[in-house]
Protein backbone atom coordinates (compact mmCIF):
# COMPACT_ATOMS: atom_id res chain seq x y z
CA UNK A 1 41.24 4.52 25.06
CA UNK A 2 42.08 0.92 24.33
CA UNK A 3 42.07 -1.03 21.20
CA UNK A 4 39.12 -2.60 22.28
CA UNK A 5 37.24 0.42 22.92
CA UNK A 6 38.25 2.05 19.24
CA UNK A 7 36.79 -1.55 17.75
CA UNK A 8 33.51 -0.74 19.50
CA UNK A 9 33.18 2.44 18.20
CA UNK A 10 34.11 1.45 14.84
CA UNK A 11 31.56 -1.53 14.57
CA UNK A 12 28.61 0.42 16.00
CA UNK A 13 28.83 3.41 13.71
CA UNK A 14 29.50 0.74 10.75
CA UNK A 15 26.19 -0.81 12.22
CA UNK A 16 24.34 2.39 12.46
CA UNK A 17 25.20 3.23 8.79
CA UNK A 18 24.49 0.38 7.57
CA UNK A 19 20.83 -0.04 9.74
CA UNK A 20 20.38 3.80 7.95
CA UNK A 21 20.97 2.52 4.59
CA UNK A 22 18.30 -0.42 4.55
CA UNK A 23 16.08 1.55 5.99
CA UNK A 24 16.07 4.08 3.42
CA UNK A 25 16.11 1.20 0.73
CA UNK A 26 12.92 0.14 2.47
CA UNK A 27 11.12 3.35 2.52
CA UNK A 28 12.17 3.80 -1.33
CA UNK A 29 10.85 0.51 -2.05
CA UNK A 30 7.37 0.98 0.00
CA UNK A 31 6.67 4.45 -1.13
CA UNK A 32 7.31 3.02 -4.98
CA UNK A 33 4.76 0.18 -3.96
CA UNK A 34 2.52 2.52 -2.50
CA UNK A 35 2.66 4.64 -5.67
CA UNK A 36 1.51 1.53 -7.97
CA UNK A 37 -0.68 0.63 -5.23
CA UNK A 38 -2.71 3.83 -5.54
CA UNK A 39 -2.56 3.57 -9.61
CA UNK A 40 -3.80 0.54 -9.64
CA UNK A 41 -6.90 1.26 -7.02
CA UNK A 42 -7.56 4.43 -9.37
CA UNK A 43 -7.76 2.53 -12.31
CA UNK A 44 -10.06 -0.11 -11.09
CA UNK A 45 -12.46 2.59 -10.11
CA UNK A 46 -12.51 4.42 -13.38
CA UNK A 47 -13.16 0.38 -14.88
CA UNK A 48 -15.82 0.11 -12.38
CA UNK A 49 -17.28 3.65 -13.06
CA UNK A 50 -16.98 2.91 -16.84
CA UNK A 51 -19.13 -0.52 -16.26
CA UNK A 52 -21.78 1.00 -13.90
CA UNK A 53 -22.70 3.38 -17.02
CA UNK A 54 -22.37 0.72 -19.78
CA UNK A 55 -25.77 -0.47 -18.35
CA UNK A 56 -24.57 -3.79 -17.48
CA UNK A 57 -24.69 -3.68 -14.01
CA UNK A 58 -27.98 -4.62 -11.59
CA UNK A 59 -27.78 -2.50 -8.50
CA UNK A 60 -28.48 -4.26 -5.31
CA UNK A 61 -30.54 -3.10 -2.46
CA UNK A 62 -30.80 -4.94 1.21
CA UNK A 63 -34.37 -5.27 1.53
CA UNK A 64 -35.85 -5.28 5.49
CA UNK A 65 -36.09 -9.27 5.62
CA UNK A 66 -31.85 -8.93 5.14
CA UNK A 67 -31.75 -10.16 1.47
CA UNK A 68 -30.41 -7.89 -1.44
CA UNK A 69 -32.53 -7.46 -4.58
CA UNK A 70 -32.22 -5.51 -7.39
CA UNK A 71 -32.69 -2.12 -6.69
CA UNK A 72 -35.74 -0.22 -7.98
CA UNK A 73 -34.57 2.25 -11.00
């Protein structure tokens, strides 16, 4: 084996360690996303559950012409 051929090797497993180590940055950083993602979807639906029983809110139907109108209750 040549010089040449060692420097190779060297630089692709340097390249391959390094590709491995953004790449689990990245899933670290997407999964934490995810995770406030998800939070914040669960907490807008408890808000949105809280103001559908405060009374506040007109529900809509589509009538058969295509136009929504409040719902009969």
């Amino acid at each position: 084996m040549g010089i040449s051929t060692l420097v190779t090797i060297l630089l692709a497993l340097l390249i391959g360690i390094g590709l491995r180590s953004i790449l689990r940055d990245w899933r670290r950083k997407f999964a934490e996303d995810d995770t406030r993602a998800e939070t914040k979807r669960k907490a807008q639906i408890e808000r949105n559950k809280a103001e559908l029983k405060s009374g506040g809110v007109v529900t809509l139907e589509r009538g058969e012409d295509g136009v929504y109108r409040p719902g009969k209750e």
